[in-house]
PDB file of N, CA and C in Angstrom:
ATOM      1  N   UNK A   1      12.469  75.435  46.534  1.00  0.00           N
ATOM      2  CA  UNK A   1      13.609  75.170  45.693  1.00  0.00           C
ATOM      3  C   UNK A   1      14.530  74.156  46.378  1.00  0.00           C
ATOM      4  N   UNK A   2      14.804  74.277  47.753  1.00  0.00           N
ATOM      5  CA  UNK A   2      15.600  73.051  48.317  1.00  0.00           C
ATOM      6  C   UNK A   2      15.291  71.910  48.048  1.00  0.00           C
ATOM      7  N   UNK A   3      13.685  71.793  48.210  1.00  0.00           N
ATOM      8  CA  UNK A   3      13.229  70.456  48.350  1.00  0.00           C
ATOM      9  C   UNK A   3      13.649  70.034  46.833  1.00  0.00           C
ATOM     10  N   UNK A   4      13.167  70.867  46.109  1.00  0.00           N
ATOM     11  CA  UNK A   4      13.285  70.291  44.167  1.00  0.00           C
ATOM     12  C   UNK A   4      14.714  69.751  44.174  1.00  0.00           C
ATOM     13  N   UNK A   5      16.024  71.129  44.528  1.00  0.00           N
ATOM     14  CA  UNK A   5      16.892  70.321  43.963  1.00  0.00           C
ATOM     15  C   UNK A   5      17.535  69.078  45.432  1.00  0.00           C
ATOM     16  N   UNK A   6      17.256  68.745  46.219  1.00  0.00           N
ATOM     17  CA  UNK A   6      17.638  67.426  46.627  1.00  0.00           C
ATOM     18  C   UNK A   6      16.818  66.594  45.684  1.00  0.00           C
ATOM     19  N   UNK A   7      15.569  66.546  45.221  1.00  0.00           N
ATOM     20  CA  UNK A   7      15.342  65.578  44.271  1.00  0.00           C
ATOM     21  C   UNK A   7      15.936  65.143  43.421  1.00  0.00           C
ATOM     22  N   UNK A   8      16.944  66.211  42.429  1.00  0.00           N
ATOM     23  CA  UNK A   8      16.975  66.206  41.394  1.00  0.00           C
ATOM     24  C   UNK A   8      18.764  65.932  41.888  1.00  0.00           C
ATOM     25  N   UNK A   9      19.133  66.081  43.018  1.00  0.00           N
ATOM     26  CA  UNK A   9      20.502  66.345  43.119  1.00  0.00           C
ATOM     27  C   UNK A   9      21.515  66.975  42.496  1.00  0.00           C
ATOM     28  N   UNK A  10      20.758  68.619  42.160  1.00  0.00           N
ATOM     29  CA  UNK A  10      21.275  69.493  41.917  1.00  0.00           C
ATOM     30  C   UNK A  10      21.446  70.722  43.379  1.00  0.00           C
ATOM     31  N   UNK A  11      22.167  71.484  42.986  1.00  0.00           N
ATOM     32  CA  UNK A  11      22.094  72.456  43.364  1.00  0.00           C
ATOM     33  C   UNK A  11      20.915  73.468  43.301  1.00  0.00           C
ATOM     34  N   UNK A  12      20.699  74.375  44.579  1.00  0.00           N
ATOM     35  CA  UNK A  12      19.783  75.348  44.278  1.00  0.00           C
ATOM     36  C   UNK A  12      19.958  75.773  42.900  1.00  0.00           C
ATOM     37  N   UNK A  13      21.019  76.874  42.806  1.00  0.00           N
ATOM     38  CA  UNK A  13      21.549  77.665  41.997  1.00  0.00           C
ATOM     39  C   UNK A  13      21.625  77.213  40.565  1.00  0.00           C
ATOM     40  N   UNK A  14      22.104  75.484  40.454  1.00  0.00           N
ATOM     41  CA  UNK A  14      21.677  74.899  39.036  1.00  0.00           C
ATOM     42  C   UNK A  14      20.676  74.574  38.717  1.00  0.00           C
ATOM     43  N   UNK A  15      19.863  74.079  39.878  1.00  0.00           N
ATOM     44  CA  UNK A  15      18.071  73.894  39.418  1.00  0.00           C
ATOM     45  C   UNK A  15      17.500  74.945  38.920  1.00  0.00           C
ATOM     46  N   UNK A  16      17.648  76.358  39.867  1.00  0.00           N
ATOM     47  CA  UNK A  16      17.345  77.229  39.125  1.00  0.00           C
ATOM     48  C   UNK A  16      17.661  77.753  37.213  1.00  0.00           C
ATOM     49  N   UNK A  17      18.805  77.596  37.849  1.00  0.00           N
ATOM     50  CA  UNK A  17      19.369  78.089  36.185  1.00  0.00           C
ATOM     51  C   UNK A  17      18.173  77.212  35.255  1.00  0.00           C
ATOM     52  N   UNK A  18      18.547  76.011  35.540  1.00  0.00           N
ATOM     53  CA  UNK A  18      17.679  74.686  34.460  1.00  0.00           C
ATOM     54  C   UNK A  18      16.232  75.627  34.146  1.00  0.00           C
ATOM     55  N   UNK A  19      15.705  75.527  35.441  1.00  0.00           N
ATOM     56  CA  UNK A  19      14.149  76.031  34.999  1.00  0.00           C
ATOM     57  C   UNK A  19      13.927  77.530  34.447  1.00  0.00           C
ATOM     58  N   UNK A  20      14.956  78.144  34.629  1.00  0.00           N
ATOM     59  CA  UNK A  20      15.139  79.410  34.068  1.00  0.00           C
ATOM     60  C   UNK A  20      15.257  79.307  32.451  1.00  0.00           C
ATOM     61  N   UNK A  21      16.145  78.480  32.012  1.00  0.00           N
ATOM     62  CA  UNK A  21      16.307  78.157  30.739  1.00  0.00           C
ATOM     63  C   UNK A  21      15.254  77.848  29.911  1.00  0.00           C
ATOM     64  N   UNK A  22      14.807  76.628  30.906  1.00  0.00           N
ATOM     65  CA  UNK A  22      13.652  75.738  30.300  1.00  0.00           C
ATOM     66  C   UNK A  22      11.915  76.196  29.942  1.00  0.00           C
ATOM     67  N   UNK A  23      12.021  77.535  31.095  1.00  0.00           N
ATOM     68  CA  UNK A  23      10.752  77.504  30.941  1.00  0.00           C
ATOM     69  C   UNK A  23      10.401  78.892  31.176  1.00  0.00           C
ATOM     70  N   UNK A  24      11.691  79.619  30.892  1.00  0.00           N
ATOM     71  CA  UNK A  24      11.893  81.424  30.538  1.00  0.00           C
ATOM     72  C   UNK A  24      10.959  82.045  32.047  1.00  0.00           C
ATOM     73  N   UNK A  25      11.367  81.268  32.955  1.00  0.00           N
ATOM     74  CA  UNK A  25      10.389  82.110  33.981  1.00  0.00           C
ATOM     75  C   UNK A  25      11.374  81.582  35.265  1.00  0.00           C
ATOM     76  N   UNK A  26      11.263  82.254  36.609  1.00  0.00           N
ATOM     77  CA  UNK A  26      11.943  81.992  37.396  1.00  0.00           C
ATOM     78  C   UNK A  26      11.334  81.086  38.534  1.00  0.00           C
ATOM     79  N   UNK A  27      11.723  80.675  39.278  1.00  0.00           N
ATOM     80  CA  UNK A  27      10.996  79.664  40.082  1.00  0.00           C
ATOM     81  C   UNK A  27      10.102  80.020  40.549  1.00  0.00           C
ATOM     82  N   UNK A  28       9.798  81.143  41.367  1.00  0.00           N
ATOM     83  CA  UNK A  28       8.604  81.913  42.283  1.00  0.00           C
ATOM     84  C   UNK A  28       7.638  82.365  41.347  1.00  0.00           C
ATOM     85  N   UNK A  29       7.986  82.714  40.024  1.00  0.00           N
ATOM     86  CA  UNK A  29       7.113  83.154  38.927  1.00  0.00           C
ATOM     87  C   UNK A  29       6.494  81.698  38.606  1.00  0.00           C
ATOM     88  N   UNK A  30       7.130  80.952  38.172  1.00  0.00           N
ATOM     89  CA  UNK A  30       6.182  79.221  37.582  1.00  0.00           C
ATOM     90  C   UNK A  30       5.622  79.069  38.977  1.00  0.00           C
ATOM     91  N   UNK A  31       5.784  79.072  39.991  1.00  0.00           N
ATOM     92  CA  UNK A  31       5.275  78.412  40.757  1.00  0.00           C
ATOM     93  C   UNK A  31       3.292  79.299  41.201  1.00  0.00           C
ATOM     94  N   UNK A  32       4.237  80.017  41.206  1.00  0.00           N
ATOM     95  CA  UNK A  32       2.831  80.966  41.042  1.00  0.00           C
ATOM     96  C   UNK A  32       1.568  81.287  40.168  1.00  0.00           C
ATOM     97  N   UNK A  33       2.319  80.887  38.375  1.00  0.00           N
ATOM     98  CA  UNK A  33       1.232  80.754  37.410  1.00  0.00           C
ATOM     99  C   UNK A  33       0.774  79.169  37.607  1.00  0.00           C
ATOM    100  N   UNK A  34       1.311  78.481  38.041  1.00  0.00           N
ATOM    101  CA  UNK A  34       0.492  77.230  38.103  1.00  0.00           C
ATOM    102  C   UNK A  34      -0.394  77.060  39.456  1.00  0.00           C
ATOM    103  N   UNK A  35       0.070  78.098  40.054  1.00  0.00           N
ATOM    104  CA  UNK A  35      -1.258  77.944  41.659  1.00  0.00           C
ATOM    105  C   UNK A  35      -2.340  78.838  40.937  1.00  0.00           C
ATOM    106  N   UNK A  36      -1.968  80.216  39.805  1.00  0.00           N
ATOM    107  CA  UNK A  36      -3.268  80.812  39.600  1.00  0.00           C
ATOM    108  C   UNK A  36      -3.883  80.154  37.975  1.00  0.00           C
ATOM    109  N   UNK A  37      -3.156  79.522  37.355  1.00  0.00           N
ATOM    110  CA  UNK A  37      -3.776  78.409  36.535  1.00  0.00           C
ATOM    111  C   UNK A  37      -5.192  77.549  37.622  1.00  0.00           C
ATOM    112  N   UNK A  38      -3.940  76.739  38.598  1.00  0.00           N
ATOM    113  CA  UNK A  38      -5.411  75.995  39.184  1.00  0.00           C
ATOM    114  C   UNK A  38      -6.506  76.739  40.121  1.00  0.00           C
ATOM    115  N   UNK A  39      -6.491  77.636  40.226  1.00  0.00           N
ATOM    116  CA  UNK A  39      -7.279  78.587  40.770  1.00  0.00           C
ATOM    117  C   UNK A  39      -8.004  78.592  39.360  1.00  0.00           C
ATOM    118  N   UNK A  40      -7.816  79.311  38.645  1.00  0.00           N
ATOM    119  CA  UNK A  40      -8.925  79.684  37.409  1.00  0.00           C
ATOM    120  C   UNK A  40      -9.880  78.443  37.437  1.00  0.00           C
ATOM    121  N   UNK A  41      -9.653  77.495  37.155  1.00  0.00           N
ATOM    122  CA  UNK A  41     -10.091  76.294  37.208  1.00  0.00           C
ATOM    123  C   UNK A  41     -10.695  75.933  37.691  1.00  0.00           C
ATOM    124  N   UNK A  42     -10.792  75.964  39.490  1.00  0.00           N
ATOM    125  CA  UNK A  42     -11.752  75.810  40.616  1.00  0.00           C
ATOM    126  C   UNK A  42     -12.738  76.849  40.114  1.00  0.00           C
ATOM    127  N   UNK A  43     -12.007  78.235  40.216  1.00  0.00           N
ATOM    128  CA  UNK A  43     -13.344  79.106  40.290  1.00  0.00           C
ATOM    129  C   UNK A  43     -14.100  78.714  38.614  1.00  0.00           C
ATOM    130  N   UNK A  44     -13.706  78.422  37.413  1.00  0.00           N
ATOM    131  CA  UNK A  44     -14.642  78.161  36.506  1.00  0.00           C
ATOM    132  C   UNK A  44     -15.517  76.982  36.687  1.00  0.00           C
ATOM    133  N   UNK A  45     -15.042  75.672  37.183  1.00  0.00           N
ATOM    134  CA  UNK A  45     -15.492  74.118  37.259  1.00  0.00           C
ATOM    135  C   UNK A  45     -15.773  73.632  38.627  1.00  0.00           C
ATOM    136  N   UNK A  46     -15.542  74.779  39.857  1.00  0.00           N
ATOM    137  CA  UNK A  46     -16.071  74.253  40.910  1.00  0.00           C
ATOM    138  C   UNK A  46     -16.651  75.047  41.711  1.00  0.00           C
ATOM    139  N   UNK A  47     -17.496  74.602  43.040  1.00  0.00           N
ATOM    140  CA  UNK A  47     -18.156  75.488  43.344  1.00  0.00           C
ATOM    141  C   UNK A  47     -17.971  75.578  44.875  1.00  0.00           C
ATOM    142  N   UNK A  48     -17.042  75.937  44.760  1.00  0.00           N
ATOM    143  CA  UNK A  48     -15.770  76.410  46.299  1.00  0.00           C
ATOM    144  C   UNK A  48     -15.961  77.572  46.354  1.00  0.00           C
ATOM    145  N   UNK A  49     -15.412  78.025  47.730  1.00  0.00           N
ATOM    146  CA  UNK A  49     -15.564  79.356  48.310  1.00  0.00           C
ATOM    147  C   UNK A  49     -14.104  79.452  47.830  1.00  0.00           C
ATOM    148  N   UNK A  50     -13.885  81.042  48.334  1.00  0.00           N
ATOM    149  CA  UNK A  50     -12.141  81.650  47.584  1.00  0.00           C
ATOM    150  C   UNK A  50     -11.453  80.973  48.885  1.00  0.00           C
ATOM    151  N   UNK A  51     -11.674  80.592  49.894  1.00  0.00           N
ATOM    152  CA  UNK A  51     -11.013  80.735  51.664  1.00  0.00           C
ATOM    153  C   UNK A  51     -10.859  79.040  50.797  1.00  0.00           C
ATOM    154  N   UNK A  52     -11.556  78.337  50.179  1.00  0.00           N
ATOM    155  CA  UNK A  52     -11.245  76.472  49.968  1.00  0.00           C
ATOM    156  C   UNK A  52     -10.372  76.990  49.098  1.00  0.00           C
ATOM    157  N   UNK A  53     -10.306  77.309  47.664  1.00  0.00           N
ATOM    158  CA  UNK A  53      -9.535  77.501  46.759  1.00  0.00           C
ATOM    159  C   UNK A  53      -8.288  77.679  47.111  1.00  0.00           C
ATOM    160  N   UNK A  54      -7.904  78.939  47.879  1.00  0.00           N
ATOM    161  CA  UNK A  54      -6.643  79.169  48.233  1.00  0.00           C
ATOM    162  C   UNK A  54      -6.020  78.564  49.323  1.00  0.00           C
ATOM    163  N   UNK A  55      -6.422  77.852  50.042  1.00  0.00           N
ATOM    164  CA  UNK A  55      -6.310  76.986  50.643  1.00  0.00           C
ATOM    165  C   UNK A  55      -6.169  75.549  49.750  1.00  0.00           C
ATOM    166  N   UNK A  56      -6.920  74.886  48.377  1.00  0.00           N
ATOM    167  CA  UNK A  56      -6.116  74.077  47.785  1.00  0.00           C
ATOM    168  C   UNK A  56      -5.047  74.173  47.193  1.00  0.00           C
ATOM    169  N   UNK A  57      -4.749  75.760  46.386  1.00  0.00           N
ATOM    170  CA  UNK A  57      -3.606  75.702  45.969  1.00  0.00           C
ATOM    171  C   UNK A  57      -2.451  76.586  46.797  1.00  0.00           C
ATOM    172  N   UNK A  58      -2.157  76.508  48.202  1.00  0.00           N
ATOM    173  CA  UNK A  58      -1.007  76.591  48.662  1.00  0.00           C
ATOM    174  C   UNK A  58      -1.089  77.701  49.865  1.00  0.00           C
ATOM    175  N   UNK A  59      -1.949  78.615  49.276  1.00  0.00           N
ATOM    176  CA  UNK A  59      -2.263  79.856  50.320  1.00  0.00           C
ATOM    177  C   UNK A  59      -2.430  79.313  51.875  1.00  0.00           C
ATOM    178  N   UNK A  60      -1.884  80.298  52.982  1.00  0.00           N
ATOM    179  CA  UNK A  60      -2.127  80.312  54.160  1.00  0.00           C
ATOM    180  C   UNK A  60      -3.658  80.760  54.285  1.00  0.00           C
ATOM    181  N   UNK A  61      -3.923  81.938  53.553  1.00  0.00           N
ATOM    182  CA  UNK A  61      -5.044  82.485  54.010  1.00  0.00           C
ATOM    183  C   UNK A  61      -5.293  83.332  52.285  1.00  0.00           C
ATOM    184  N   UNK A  62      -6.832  83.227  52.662  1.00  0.00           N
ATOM    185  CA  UNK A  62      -7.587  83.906  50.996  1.00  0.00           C
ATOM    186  C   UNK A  62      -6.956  85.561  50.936  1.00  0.00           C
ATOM    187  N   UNK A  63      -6.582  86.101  51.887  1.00  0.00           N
ATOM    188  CA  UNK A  63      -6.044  87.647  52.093  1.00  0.00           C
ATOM    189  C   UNK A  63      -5.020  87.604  51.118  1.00  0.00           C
ATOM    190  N   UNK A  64      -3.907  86.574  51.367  1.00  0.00           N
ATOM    191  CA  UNK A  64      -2.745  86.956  50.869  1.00  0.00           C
ATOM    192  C   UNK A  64      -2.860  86.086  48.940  1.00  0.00           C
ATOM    193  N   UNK A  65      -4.112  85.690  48.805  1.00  0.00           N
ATOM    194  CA  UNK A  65      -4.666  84.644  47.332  1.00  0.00           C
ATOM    195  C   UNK A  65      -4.961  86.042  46.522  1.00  0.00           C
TER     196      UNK A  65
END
């Protein structure tokens, strides 16, 4: 969230609000359906292990994927 709102040169607290508004979900929640969106994806269209997968979309380790 820091990094977003220096982009946007908002505030944490107003970036949040924005994406709260915008997209009825909270930051840690969107951020999360779009790492297990692209997960679905690998595992339907590619032929990666779970340890590559979660490792492309953001995971330290497949334990915590």
């Amino acid at each position: 969230m820091d990094s977003l709102s220096k982009v946007f040169h908002y505030s944490e607290a107003y970036m949040s609000f924005l994406i709260k508004k915008n997209t009825g979900l909270r930051f840690m929640k969107l951020i999360t359906g779009l790492k297990m969106s692209d997960a679905c994806e690998y595992l339907k269209n590619a032929n990666m292990t779970i340890e590559k997968i979660s490792e492309l979309i953001g995971y330290n380790s497949s334990d915590h994927f």
